[in-house]
N, C-alpha and C. Protein backbone atom coordinates (compact mmCIF):
# COMPACT_ATOMS: atom_id res chain seq x y z
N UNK A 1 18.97 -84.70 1.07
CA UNK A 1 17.85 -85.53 1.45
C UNK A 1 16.61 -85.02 0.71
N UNK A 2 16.21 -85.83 0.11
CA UNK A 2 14.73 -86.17 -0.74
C UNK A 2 13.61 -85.71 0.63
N UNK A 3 12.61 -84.61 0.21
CA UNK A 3 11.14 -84.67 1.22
C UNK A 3 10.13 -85.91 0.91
N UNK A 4 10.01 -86.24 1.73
CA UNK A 4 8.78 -87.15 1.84
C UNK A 4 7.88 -86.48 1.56
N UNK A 5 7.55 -86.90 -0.15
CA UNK A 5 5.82 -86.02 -0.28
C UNK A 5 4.85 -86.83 0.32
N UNK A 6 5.27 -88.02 0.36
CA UNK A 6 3.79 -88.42 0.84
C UNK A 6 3.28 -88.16 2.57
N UNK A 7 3.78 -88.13 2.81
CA UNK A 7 3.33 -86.75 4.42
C UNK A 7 2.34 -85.66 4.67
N UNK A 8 1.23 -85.64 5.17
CA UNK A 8 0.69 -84.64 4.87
C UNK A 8 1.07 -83.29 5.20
N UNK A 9 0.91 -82.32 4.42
CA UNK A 9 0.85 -81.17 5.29
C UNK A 9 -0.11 -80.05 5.14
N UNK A 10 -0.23 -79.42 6.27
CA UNK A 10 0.64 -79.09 7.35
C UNK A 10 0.34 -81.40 7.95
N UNK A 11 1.14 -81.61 9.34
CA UNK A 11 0.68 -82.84 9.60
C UNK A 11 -0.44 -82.84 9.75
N UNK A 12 -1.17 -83.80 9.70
CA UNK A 12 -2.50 -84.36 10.60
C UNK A 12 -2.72 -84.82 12.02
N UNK A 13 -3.06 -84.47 13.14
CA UNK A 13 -3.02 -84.61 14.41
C UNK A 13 -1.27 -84.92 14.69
N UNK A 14 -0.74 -83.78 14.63
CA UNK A 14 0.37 -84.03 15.16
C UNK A 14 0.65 -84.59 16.52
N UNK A 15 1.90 -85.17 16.96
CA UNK A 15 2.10 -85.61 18.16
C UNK A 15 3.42 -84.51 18.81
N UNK A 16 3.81 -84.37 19.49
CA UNK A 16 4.79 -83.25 19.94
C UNK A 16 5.63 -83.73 20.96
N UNK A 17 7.59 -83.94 20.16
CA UNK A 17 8.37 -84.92 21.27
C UNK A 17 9.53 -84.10 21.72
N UNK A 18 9.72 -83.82 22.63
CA UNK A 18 11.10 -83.17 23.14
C UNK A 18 12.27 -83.78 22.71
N UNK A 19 12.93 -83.11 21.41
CA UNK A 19 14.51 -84.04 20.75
C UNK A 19 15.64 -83.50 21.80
N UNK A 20 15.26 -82.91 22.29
CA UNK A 20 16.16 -82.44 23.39
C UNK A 20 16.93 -81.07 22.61
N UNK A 21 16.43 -80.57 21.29
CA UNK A 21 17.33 -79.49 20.89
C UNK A 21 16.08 -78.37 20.61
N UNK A 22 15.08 -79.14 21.10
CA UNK A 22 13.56 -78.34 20.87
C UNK A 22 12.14 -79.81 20.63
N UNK A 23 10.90 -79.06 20.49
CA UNK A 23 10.09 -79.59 20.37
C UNK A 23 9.97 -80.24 18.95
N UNK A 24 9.69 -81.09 18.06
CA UNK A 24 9.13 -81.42 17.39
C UNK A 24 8.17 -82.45 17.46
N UNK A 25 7.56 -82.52 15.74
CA UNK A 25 6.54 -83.28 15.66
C UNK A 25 7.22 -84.98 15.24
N UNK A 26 6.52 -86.02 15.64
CA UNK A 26 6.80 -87.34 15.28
C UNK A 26 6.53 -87.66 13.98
N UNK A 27 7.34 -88.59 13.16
CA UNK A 27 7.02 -89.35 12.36
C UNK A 27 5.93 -89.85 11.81
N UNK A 28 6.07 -90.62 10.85
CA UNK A 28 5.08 -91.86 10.61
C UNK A 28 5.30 -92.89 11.69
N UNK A 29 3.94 -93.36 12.29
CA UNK A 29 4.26 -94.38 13.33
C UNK A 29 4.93 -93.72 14.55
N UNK A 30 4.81 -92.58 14.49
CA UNK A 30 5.33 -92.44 16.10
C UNK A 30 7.02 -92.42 16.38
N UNK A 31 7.58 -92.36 15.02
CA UNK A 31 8.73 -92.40 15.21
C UNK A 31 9.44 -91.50 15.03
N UNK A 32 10.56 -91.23 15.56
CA UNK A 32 11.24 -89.54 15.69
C UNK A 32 11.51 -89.34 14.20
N UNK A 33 11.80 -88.25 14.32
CA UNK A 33 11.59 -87.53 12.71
C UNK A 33 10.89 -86.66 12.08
N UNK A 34 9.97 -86.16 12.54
CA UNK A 34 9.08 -85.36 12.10
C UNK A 34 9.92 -83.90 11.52
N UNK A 35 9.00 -83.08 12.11
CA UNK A 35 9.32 -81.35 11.81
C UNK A 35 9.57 -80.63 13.41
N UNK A 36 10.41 -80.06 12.78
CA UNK A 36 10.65 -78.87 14.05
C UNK A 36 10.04 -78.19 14.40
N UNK A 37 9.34 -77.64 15.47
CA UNK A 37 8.55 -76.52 15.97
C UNK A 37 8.88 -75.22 16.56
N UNK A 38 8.05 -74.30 15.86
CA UNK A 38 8.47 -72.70 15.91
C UNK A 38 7.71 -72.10 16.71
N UNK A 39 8.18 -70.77 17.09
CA UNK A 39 7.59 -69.72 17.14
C UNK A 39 7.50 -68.54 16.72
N UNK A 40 7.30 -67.56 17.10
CA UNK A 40 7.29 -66.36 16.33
C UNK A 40 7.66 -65.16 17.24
N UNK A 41 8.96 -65.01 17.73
CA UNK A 41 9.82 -64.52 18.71
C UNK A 41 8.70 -63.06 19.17
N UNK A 42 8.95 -61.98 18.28
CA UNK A 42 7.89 -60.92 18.24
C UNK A 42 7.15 -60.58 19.08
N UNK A 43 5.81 -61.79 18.72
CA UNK A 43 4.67 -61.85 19.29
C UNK A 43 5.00 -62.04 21.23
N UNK A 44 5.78 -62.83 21.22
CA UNK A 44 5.89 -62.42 22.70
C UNK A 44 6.85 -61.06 23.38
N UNK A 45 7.38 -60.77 22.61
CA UNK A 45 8.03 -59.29 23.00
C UNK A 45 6.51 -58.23 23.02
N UNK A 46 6.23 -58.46 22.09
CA UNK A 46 4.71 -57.57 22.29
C UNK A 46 3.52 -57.81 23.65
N UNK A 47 3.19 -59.06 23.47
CA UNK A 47 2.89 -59.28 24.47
C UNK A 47 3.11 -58.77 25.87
N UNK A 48 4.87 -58.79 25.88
CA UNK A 48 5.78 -58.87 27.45
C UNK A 48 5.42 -57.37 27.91
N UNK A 49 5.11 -56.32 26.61
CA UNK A 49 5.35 -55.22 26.65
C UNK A 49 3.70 -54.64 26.90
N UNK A 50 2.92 -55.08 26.74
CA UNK A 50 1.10 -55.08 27.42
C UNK A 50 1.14 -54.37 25.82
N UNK A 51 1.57 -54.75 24.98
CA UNK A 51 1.07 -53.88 23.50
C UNK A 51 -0.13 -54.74 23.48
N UNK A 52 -1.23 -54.24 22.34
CA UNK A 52 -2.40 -55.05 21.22
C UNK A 52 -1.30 -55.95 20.18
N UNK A 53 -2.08 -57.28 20.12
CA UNK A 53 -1.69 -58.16 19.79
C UNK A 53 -1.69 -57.44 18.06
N UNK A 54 -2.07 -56.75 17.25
CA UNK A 54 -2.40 -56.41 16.53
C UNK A 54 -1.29 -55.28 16.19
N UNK A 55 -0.61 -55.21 16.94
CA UNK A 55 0.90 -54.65 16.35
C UNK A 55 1.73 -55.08 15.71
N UNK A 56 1.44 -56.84 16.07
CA UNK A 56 2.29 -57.52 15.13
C UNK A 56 1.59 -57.41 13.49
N UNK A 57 2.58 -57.04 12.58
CA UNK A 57 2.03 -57.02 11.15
C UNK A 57 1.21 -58.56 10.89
N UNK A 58 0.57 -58.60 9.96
CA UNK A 58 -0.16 -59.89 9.44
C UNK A 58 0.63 -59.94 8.64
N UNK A 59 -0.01 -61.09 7.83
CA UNK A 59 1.23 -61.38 5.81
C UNK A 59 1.38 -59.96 5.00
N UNK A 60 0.07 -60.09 5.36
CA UNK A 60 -0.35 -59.17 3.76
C UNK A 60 0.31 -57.88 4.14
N UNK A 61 0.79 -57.42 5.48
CA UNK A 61 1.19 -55.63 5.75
C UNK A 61 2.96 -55.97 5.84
N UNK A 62 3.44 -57.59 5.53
CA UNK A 62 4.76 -57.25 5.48
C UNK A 62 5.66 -56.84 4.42
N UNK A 63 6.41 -55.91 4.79
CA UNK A 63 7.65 -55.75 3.76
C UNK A 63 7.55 -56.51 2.72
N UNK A 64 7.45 -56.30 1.19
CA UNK A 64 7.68 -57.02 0.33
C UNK A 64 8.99 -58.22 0.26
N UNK A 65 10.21 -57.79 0.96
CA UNK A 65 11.49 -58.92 0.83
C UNK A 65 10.95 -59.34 1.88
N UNK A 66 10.20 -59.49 2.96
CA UNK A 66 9.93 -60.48 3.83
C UNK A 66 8.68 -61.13 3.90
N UNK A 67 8.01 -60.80 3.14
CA UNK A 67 6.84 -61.43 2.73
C UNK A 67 6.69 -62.74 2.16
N UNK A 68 7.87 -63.20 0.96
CA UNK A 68 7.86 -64.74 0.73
C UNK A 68 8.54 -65.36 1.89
N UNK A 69 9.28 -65.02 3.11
CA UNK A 69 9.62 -65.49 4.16
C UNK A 69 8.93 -66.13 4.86
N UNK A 70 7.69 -65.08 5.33
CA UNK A 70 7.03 -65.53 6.10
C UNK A 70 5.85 -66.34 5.86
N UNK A 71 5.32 -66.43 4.55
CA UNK A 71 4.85 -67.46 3.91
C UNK A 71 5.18 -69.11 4.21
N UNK A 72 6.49 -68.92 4.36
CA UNK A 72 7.02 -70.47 4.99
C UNK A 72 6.45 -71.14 6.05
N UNK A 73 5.98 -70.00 6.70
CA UNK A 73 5.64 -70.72 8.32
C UNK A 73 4.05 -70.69 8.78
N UNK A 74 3.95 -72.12 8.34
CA UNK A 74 2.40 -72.81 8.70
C UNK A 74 2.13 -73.15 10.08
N UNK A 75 1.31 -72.70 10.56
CA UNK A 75 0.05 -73.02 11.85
C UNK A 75 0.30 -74.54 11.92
N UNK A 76 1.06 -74.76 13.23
CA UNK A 76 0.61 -75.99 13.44
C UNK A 76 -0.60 -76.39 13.68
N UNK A 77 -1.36 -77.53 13.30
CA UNK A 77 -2.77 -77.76 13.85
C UNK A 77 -2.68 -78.21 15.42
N UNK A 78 -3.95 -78.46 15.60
CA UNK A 78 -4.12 -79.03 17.03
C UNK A 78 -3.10 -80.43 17.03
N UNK A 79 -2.57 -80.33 18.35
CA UNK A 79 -1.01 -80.96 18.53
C UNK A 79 -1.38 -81.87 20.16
N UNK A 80 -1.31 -83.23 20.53
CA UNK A 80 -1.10 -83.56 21.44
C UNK A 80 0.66 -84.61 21.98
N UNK A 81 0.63 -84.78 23.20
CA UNK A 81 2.14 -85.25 23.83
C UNK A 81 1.58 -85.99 24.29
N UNK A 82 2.47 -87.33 24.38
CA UNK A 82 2.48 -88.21 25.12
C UNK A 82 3.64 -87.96 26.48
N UNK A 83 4.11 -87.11 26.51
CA UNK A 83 4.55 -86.59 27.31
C UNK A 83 3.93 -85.69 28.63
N UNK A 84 4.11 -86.11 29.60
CA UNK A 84 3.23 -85.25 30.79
C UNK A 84 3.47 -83.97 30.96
N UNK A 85 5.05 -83.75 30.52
CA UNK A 85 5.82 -82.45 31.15
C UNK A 85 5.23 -81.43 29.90
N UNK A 86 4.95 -81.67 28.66
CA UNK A 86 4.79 -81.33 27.54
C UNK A 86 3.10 -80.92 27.15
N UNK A 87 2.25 -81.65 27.82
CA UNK A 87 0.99 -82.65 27.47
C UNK A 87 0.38 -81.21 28.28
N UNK A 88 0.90 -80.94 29.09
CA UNK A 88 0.22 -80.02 30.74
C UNK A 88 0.03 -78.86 30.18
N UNK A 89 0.83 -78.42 28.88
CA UNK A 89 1.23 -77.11 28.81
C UNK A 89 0.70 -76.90 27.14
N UNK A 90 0.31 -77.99 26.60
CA UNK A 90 -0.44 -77.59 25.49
C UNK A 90 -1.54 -76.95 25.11
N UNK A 91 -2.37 -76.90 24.30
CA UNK A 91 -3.65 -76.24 24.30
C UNK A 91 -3.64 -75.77 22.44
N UNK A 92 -4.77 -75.07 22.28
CA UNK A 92 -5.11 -74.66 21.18
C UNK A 92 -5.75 -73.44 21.09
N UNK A 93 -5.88 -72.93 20.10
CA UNK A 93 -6.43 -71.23 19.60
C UNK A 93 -7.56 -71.42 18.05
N UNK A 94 -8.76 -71.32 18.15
CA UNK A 94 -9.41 -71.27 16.82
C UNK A 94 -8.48 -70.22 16.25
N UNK A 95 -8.61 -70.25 14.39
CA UNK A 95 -7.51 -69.42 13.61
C UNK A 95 -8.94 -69.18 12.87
N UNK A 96 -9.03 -67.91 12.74
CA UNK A 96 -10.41 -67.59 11.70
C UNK A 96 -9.37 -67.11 10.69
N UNK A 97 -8.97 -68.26 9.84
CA UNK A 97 -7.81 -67.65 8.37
C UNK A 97 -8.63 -68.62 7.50
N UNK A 98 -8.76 -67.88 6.42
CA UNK A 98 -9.11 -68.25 4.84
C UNK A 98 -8.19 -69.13 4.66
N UNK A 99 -7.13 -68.99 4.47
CA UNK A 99 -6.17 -69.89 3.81
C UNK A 99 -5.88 -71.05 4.81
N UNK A 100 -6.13 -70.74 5.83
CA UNK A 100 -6.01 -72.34 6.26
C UNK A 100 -6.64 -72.08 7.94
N UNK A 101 -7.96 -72.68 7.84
CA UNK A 101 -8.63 -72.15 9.10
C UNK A 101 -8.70 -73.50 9.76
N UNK A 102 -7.66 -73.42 10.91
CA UNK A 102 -7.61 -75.37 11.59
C UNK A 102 -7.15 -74.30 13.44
N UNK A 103 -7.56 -75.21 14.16
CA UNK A 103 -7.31 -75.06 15.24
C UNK A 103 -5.69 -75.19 15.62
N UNK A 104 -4.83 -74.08 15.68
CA UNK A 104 -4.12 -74.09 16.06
C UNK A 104 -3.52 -74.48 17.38
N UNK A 105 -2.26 -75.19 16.83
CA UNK A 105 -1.57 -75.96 18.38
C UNK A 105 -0.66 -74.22 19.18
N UNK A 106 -1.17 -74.72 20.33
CA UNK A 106 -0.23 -73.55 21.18
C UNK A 106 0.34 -74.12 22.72
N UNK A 107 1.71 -73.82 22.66
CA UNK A 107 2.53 -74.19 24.13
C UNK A 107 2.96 -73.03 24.59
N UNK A 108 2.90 -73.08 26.17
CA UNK A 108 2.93 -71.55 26.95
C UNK A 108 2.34 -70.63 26.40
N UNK A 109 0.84 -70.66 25.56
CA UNK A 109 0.94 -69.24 25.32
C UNK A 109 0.94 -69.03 23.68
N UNK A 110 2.48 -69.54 23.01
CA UNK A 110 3.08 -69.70 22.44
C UNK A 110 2.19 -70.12 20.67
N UNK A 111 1.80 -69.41 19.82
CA UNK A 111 0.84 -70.33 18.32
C UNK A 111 2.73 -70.54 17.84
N UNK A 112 2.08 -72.32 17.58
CA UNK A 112 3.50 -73.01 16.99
C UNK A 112 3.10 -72.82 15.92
N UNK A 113 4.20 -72.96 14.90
CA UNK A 113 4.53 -73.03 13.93
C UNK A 113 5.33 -74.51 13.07
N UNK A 114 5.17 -74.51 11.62
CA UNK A 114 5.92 -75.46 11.14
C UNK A 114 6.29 -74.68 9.74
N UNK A 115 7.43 -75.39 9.48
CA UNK A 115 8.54 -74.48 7.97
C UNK A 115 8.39 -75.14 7.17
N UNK A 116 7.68 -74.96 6.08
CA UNK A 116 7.12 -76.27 4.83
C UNK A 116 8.28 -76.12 4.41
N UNK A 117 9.76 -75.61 4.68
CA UNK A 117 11.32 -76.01 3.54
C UNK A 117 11.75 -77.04 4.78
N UNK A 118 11.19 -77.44 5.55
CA UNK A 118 11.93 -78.33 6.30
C UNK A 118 11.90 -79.46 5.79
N UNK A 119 12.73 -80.82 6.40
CA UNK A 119 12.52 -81.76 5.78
C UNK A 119 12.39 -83.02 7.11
N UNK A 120 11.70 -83.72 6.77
CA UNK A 120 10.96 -84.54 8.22
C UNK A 120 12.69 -85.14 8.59
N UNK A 121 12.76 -84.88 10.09
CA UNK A 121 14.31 -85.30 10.43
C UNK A 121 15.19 -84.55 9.99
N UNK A 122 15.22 -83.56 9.61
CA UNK A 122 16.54 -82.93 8.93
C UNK A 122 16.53 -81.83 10.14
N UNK A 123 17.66 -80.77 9.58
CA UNK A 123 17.94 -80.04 10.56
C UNK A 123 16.48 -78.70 10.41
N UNK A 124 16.71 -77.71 11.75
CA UNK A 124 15.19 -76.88 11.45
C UNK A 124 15.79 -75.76 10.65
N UNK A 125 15.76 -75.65 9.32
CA UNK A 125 15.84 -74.89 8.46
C UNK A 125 15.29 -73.36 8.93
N UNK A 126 14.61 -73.29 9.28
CA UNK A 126 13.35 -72.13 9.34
C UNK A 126 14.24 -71.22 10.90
N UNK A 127 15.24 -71.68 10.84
CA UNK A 127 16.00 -71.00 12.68
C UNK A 127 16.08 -69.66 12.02
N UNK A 128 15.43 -68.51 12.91
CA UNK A 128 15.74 -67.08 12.30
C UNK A 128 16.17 -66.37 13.96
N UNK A 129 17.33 -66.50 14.37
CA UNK A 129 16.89 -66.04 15.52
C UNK A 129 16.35 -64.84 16.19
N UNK A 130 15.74 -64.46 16.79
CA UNK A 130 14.94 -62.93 17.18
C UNK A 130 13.78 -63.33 16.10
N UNK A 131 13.51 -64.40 15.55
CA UNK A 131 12.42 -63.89 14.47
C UNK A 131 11.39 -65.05 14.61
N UNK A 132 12.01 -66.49 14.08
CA UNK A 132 11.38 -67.32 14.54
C UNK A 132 12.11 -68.42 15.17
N UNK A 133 11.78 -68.90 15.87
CA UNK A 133 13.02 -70.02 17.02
C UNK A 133 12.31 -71.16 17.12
N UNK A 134 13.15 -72.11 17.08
CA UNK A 134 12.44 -73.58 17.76
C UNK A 134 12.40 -73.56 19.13
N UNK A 135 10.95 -74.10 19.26
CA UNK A 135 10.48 -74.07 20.69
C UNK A 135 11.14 -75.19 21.64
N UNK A 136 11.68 -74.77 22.62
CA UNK A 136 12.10 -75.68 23.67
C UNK A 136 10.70 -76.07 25.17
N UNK A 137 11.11 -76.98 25.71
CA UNK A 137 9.77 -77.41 26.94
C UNK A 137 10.05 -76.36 27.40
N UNK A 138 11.18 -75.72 27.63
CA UNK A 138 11.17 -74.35 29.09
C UNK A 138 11.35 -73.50 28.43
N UNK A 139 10.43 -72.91 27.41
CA UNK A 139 10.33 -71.86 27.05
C UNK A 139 9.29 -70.92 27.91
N UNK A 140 9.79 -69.76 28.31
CA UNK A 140 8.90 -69.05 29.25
C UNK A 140 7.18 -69.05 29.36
N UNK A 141 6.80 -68.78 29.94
CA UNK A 141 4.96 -68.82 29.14
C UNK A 141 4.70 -67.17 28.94
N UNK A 142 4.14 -67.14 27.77
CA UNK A 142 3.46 -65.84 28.45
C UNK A 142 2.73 -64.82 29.14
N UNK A 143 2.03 -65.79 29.94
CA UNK A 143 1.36 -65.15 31.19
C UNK A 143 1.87 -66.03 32.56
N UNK A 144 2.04 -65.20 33.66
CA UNK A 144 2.22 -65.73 34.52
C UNK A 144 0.68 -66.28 35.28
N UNK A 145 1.54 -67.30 36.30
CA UNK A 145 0.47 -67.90 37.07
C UNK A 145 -0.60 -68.09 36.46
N UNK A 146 -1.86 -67.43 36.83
CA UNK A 146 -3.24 -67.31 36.78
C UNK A 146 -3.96 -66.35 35.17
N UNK A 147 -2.64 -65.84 34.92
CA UNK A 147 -3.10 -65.05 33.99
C UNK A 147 -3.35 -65.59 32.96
N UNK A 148 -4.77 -65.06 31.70
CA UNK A 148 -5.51 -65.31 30.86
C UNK A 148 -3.98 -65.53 30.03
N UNK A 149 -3.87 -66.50 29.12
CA UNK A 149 -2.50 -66.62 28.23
C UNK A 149 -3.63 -65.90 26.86
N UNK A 150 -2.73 -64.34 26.29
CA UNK A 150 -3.17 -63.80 25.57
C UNK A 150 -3.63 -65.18 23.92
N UNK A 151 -4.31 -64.92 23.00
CA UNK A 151 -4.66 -65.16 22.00
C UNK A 151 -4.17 -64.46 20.55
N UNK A 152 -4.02 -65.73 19.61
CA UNK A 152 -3.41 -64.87 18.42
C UNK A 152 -4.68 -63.91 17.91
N UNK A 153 -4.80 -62.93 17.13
CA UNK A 153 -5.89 -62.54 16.72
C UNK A 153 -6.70 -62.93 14.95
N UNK A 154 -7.54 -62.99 14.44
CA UNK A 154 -7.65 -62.93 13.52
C UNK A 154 -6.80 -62.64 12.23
N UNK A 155 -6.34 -63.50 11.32
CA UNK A 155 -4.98 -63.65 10.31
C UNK A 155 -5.31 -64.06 9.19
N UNK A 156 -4.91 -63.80 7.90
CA UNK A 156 -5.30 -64.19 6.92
C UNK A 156 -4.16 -64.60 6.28
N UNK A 157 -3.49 -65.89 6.65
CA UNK A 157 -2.56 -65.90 5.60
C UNK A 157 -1.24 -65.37 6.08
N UNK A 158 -1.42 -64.99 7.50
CA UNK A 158 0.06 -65.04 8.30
C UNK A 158 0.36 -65.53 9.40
N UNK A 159 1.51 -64.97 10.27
CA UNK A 159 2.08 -66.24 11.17
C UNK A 159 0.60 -65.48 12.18
């Protein structure tokens, strides 16, 4: 399957639909197909563990063989659902990044992600498991109840 260049990316006001094998983003027109949505497994193990968010490496401090890896995986922008179950649990994070400074989409907690080798409708290429995963609706949150849902920190150019 041929990518649709003419698509923007990252999308433009994405929409966010439960395919039932995870979250993704919609089509043109609202129609299923889009891109798969990630996360970045890690960051919530750190979290779970009361570490500084700042343990997680940025781009620039990873491993050279994993460094064009993680390059793949773009900041979703600000993301809404027409979905209630979905819609409740969204939200966003300012991204103070040079390379691409947009209000990031975030669920539970969660800064999504998108895999520029994906292909709109195709399968989610970008599955690393323990590393980066497609997000499902019942994915845990990371703060319970009442608690402040931690923030990504300042990034230049990584997840």
């Amino acid at each position: 399957m041929t990518p649709d260049t003419s698509l923007p990316w990252p999308p433009l006001s994405p929409v966010l639909v439960d395919l039932g094998a995870g979250l993704a983003t919609t089509g043109p027109g609202g129609v299923t197909g889009g891109f798969a949505v990630y996360r970045f497994v890690p960051y919530g193990a750190a979290v779970r563990q009361g570490l500084p968010s700042p343990v997680v490496p940025w781009a620039a401090d990873w491993p050279p063989y994993l460094a064009a890896t993680i390059a793949h995986y773009v900041p979703l922008p600000l993301a809404t659902s027409e979905s209630p179950a979905i819609a409740r649990d969204l939200g966003f994070q300012e991204r103070d990044d040079q390379k691409l400074p947009v209000q990031q989409a975030v669920y539970r907690g969660w800064p999504l992600y998108l895999f520029d080798l994906d292909v709109p409708g195709g399968p989610a290429r970008g599955r690393v498991p323990g590393f980066f995963e497609v997000v499902t609706p019942d994915v845990p949150p990371l703060a319970d109840g009442d608690d402040e849902l931690p923030t990504w920190p300042n990034t230049f150019g990584g997840p």
